[in-house]
Each structure stands twice: as structure tokens, then as C-alpha cells.
N, C-alpha and C. Protein backbone atom coordinates (compact mmCIF):
# COMPACT_ATOMS: atom_id res chain seq x y z
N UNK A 1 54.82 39.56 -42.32
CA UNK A 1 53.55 39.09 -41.79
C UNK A 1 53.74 38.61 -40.36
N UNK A 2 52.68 39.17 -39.48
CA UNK A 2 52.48 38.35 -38.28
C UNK A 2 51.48 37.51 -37.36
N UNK A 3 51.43 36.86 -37.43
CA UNK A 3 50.28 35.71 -36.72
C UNK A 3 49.78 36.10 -35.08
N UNK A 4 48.53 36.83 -35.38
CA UNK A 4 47.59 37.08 -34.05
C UNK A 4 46.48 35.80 -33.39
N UNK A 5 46.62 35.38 -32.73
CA UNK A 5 45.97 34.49 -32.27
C UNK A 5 45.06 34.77 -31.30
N UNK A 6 43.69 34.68 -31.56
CA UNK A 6 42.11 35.03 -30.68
C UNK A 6 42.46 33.29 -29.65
N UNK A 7 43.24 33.31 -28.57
CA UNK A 7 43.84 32.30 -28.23
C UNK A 7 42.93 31.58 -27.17
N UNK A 8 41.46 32.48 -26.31
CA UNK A 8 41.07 31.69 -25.21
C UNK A 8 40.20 30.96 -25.78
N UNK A 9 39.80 31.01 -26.85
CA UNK A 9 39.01 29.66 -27.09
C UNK A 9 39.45 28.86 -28.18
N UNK A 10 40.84 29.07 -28.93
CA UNK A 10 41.11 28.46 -29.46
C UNK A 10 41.59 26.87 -29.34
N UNK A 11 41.19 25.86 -30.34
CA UNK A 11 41.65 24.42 -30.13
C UNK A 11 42.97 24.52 -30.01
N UNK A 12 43.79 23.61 -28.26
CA UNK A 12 44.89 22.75 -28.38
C UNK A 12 45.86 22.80 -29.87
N UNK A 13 44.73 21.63 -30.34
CA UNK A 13 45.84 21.30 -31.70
C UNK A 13 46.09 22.51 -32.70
N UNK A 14 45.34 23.40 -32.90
CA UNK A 14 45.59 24.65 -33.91
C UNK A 14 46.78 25.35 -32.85
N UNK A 15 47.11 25.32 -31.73
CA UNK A 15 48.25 26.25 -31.54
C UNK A 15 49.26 25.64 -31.36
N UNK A 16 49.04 24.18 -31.37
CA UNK A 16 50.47 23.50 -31.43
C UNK A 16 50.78 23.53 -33.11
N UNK A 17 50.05 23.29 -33.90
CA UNK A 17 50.18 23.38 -35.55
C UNK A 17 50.98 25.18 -35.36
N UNK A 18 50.53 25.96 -34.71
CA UNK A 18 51.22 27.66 -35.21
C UNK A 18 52.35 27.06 -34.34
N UNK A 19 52.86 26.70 -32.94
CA UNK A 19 53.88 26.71 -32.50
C UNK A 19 55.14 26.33 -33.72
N UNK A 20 54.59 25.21 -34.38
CA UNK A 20 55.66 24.27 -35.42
C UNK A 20 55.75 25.43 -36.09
N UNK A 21 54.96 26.06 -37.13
CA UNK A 21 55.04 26.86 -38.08
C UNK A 21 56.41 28.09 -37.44
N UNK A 22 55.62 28.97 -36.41
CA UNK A 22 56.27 29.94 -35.86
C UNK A 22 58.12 29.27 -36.01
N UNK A 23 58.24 28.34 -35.23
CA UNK A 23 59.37 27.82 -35.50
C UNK A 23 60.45 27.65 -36.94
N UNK A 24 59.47 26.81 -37.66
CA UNK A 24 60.02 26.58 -38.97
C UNK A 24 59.54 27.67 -39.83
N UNK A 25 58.86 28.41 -39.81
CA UNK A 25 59.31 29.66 -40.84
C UNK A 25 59.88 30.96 -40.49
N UNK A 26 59.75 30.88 -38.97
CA UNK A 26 60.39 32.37 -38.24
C UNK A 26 59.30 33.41 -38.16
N UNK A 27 58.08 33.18 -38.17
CA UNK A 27 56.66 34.32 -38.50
C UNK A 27 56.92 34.58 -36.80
N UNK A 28 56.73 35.68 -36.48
CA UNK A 28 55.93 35.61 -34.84
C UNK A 28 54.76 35.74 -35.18
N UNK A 29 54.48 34.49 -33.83
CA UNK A 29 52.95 34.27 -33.89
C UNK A 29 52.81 35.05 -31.98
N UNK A 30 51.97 35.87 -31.58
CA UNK A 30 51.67 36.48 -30.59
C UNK A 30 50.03 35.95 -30.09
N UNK A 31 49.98 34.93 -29.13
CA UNK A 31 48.32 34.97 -28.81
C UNK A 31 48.29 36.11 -27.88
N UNK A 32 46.82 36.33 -28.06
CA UNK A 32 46.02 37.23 -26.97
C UNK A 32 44.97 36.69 -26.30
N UNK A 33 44.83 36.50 -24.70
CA UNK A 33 44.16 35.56 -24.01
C UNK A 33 43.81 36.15 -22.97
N UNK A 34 42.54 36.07 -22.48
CA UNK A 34 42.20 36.51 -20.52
C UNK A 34 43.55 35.84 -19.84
N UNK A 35 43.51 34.90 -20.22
CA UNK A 35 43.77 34.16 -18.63
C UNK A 35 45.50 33.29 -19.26
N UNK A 36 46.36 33.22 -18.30
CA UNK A 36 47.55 32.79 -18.64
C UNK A 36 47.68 31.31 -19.62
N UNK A 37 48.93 31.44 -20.15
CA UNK A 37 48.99 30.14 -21.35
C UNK A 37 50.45 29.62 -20.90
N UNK A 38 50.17 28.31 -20.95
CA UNK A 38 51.37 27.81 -21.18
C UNK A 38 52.34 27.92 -22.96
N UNK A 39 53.50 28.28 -22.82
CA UNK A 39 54.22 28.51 -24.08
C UNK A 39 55.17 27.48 -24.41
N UNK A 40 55.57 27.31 -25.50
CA UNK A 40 56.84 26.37 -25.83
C UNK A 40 58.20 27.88 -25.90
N UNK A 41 59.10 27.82 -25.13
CA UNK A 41 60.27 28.49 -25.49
C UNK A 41 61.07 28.80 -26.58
N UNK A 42 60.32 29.66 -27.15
CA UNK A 42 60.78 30.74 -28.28
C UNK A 42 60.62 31.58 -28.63
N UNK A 43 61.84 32.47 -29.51
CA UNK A 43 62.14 34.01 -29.40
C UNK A 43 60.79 33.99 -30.50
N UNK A 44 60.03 33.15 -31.11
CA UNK A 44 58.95 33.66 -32.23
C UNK A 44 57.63 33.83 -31.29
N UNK A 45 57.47 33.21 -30.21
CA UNK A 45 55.93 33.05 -29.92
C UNK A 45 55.43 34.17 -28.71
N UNK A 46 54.66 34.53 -28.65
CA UNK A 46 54.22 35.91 -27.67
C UNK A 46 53.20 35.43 -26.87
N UNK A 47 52.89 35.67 -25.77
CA UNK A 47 51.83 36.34 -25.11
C UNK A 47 51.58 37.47 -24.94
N UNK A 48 50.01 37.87 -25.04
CA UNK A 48 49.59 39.16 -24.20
C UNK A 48 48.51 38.15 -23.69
N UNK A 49 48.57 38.98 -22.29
CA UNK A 49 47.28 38.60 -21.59
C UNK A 49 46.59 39.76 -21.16
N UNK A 50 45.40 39.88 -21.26
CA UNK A 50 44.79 41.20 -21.49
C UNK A 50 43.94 41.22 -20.50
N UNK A 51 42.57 41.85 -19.91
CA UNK A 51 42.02 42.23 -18.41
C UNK A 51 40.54 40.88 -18.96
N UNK A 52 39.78 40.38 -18.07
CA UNK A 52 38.84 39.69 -18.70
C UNK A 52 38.01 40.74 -18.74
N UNK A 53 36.73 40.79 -19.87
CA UNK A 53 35.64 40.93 -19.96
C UNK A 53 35.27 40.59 -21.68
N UNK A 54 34.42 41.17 -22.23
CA UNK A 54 34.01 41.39 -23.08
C UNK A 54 34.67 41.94 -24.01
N UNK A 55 35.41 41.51 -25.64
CA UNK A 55 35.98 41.88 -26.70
C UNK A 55 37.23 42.30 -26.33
N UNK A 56 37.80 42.33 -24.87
CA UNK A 56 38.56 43.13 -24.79
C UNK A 56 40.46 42.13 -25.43
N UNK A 57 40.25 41.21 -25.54
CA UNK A 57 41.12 40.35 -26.19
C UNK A 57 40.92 40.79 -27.91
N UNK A 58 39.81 40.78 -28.36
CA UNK A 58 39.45 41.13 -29.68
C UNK A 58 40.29 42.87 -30.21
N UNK A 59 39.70 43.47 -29.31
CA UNK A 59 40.37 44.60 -29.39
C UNK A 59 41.90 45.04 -29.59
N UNK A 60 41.89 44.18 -28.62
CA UNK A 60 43.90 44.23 -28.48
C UNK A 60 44.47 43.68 -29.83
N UNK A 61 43.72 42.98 -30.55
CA UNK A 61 44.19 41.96 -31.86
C UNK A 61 43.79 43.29 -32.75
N UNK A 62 42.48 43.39 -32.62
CA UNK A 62 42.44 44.57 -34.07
C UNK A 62 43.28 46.08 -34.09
N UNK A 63 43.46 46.19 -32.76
CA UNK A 63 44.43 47.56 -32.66
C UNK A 63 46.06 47.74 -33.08
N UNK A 64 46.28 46.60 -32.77
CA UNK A 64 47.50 45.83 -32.75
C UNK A 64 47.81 45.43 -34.51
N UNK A 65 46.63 44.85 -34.98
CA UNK A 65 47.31 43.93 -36.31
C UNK A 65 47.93 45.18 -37.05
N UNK A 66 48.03 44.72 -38.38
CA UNK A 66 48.33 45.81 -39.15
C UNK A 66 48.05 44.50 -41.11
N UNK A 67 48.25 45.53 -41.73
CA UNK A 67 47.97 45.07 -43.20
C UNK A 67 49.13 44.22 -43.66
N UNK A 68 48.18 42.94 -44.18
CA UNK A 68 49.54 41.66 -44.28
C UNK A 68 49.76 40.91 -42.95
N UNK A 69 49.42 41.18 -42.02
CA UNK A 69 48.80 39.87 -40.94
C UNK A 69 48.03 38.83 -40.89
N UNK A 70 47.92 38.08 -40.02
CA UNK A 70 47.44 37.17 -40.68
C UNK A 70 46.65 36.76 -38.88
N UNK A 71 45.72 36.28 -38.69
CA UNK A 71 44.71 36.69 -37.24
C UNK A 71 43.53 35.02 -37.59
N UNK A 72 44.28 34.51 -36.50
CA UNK A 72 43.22 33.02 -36.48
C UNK A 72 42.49 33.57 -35.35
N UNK A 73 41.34 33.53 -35.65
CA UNK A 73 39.93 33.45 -35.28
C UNK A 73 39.01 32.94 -35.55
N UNK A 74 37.71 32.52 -34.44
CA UNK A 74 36.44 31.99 -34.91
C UNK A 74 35.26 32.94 -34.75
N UNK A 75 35.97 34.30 -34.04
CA UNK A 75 34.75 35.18 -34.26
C UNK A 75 34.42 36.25 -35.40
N UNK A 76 33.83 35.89 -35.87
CA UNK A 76 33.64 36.67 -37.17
C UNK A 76 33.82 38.24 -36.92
N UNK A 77 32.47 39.17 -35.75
CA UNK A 77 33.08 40.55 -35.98
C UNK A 77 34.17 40.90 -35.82
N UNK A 78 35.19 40.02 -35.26
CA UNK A 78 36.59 40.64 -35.62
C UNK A 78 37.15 39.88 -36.75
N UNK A 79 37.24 39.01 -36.80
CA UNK A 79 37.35 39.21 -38.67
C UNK A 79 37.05 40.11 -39.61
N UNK A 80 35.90 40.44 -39.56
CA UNK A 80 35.20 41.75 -40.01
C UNK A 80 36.77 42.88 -40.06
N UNK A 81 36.58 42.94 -38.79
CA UNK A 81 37.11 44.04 -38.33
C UNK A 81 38.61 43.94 -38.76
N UNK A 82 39.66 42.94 -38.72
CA UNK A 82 40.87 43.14 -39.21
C UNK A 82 41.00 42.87 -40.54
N UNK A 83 39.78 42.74 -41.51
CA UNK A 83 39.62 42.27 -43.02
C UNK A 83 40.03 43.98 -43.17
N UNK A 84 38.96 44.80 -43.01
CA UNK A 84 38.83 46.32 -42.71
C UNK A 84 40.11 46.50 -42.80
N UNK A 85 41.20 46.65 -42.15
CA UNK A 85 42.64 46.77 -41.42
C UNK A 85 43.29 46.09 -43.04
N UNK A 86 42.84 45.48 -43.58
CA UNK A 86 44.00 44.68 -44.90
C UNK A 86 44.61 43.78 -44.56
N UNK A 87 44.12 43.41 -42.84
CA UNK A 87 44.88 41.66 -42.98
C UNK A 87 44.02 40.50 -43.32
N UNK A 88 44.11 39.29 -42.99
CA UNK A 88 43.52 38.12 -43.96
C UNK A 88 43.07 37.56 -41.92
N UNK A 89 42.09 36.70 -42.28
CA UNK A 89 41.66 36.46 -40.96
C UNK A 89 41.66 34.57 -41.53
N UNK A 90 41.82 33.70 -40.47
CA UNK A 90 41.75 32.07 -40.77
C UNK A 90 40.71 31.35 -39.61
N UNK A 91 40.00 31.22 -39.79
CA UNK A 91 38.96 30.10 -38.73
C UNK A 91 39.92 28.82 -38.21
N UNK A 92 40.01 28.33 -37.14
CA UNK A 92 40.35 27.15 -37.18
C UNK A 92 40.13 26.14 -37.78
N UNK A 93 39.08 26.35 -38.04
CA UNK A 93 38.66 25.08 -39.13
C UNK A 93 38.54 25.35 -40.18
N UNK A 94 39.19 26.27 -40.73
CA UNK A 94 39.81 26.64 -41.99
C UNK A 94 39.28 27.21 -43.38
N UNK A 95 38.28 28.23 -42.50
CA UNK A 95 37.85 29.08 -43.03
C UNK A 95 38.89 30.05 -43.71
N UNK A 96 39.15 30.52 -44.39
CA UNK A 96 40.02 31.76 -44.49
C UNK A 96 38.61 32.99 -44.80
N UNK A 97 38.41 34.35 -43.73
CA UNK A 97 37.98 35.26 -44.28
C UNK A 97 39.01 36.64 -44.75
N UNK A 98 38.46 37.20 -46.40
CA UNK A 98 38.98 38.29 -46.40
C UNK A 98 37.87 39.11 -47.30
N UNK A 99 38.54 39.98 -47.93
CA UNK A 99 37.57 41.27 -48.80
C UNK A 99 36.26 40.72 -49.55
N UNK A 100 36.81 39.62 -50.19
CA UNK A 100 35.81 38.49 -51.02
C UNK A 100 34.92 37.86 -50.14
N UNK A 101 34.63 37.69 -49.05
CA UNK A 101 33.85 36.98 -48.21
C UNK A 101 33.57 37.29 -46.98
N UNK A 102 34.22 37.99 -46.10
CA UNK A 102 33.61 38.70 -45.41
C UNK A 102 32.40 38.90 -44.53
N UNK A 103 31.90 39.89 -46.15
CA UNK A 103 30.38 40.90 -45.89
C UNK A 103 29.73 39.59 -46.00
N UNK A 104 29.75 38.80 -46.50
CA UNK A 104 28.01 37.99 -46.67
C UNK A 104 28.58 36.68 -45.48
N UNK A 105 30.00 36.45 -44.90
CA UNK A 105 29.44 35.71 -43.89
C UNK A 105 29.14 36.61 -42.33
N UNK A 106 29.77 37.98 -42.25
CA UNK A 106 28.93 38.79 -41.47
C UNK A 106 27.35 38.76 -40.84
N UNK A 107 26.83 38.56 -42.13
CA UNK A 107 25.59 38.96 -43.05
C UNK A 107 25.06 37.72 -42.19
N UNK A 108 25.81 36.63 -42.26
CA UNK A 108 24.77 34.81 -42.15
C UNK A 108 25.09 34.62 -40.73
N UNK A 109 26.21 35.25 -39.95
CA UNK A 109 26.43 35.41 -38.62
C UNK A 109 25.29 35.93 -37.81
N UNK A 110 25.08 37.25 -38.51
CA UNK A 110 24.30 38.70 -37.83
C UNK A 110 22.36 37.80 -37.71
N UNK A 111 21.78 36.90 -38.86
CA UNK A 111 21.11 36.49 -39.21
C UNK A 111 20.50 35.34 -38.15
N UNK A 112 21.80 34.45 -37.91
CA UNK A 112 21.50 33.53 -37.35
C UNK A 112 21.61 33.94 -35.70
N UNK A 113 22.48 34.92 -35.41
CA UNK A 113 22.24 35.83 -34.25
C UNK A 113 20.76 36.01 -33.38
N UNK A 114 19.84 36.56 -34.80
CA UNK A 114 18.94 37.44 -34.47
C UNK A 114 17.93 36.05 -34.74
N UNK A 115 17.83 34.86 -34.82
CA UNK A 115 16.89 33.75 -35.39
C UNK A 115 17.31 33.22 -33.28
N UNK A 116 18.51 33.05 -32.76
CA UNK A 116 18.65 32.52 -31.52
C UNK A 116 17.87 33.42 -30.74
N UNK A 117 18.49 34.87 -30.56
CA UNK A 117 17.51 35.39 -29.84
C UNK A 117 16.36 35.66 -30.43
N UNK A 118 15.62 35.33 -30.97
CA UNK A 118 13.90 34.99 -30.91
C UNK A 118 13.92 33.85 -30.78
N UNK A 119 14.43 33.22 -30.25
CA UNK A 119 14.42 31.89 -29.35
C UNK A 119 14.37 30.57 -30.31
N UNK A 120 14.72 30.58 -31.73
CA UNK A 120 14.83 29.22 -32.76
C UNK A 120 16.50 28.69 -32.39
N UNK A 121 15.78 26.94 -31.99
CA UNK A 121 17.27 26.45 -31.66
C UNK A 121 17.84 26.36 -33.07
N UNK A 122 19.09 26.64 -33.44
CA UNK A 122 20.10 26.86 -34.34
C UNK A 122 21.02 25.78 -34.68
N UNK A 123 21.47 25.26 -33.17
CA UNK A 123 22.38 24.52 -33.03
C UNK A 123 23.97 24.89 -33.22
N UNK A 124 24.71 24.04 -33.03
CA UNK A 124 26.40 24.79 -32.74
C UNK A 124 26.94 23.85 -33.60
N UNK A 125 28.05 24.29 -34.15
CA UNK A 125 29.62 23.73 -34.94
C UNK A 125 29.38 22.35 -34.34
N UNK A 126 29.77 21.63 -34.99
CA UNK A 126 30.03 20.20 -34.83
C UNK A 126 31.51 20.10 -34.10
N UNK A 127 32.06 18.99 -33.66
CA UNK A 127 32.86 19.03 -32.84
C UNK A 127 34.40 18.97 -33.94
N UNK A 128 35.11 19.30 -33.28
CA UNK A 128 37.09 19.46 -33.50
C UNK A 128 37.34 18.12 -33.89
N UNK A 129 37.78 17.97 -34.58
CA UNK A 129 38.74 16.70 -34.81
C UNK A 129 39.60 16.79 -36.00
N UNK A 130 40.16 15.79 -36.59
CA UNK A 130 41.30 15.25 -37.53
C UNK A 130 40.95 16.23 -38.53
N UNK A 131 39.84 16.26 -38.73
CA UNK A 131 39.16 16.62 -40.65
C UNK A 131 39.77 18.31 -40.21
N UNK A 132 39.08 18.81 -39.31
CA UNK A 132 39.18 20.24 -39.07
C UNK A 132 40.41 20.75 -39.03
N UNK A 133 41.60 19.78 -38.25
CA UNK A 133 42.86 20.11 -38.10
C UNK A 133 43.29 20.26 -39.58
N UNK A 134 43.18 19.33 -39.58
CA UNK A 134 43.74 18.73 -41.21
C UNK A 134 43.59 20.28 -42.39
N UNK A 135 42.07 20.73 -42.24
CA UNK A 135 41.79 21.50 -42.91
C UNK A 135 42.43 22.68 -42.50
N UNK A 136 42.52 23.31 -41.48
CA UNK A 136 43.25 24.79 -41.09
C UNK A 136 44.48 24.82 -41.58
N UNK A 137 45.67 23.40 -41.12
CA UNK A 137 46.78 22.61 -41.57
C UNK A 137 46.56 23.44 -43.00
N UNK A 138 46.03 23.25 -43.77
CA UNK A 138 46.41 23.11 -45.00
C UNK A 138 45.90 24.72 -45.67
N UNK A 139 44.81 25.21 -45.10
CA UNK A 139 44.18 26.86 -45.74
C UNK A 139 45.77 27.48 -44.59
N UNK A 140 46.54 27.47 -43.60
CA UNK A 140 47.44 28.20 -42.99
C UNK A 140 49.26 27.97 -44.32
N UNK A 141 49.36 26.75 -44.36
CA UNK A 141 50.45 26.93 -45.42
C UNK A 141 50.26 27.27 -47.01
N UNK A 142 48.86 27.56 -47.38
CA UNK A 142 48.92 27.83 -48.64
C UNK A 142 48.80 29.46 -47.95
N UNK A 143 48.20 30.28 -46.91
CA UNK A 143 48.47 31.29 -46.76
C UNK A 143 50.00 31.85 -46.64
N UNK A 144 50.79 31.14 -45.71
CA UNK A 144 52.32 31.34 -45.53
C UNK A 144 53.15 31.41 -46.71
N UNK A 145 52.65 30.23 -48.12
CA UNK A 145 53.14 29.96 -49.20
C UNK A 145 53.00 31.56 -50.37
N UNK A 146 51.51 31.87 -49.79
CA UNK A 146 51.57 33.46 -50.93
C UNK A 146 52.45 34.48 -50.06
N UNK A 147 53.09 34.75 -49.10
CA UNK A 147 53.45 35.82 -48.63
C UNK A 147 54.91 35.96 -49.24
């Protein structure tokens, strides 16, 4: 298994939580990002930095993964998209999507999509903290634990 990371908008603390992991279990974890990252020095952790625009970080992750990966993200169509592929996708906040869940949060994505643009405020994710860490923390080692 290898750990893809949707890395430019990912939280601080979720990539210092994969740095530890990458370390102590030996997984490479590889982010993919527009714009340069600072790294901790090790033979497990990767960069790609890819051209800016549109999906084009997304792309590089779904072309790239392969079945039995494992791809932290918060955007769902690529979740979608590497579920497709047979790897397991993790939200930062500790969602895990795969075959079982998926299609119907696609479904509540695509929904609430189409409710913003006809102009109904929606509202956004509540903010990052302890609970959220805590929670990814814990849906990422029971994933590491089945492999």
C-alpha cells in the first residue's frame, strides 16, 4: 500500500500525523501539490509538484494510484474516482470513502453543488481542530491495521 496525499489544501496537522506514520510503518506516503512543500527528511515521504490549474493535482493522484492505496482527500470526485481504481480514499476528518459509500456521498456532493449554484447559502465544514485530528488519527490506523 501507498499513501497519496491531495496535499494543497490539506490540514498542517493531518500531514504531520502521515509524516509519523510514513516513518513508523515504512508506507511511502507521496503528496501532490501546485506549489512547493516543505518535507521532513525521509527515504518514505515524496513530493510531486504538478503545473497549477484545475484537477490537475487530482489527476496526477488518480493516474498514479493503483488498487490497495490508500489517497487522503477532501474532494470527493476524486474519491469517486480512485474508489473506481480499488483503492480506499480517507477525508481528513475521517471520513473513510470506498465501494460501500461512495455513490450516495457523490450523490449529496453533486446535490448540494447544484442547491449553491441556484444561489441557496449552504454553508461550509466547520472548522479543524482536536476532534477532527483525533478522528482521521484513528479511521488512518485502523486502515494501516487491515493491510
Amino acid at each position: 500500500m501507498k499513501i497519496w496525499v491531495d496535499a494543497d489544501a490539506c490540514p498542517k496537522a493531518v500531514k504531520e500525523i502521515l509524516y509519523r506514520v510514513a516513518e513508523r510503518t515504512e508506507i511511502s506516503v507521496t503528496l501532490v501539490a501546485n506549489s512547493p512543500l516543505r518535507l521532513p527528511p525521509s527515504s518514505f515521504i515524496n513530493l510531486i509538484q504538478v503545473g497549477s490549474g484545475a484537477d490537475i493535482a487530482d489527476d496526477e493522484i488518480a493516474n498514479k494510484c493503483e488498487e490497495g492505496d490508500l489517497i487522503i482527500t477532501a474532494d470527493i470526485p476524486l474519491a469517486a474516482r480512485v474508489v473506481e481504481k480499488g483503492a480506499q480514499a480517507l477525508d481528513p476528518r475521517g471520513t473513510i470513502y470506498d465501494k460501500n459509500n461512495i455513490g450516495q456521498i457523490l450523490s449529496m456532493r453533486n446535490f448540494m453543488d447544484e442547491l449553491r449554484g441556484s444561489g441557496v447559502e449552504t454553508g461550509g465544514p466547520s472548522g479543524f481542530g482536536q476532534k477532527e485530528k483525533f478522528k482521521f488519527a484513528n479511521a488512518l490506523d485502523k486502515i494501516i491495521a487491515q493491510r
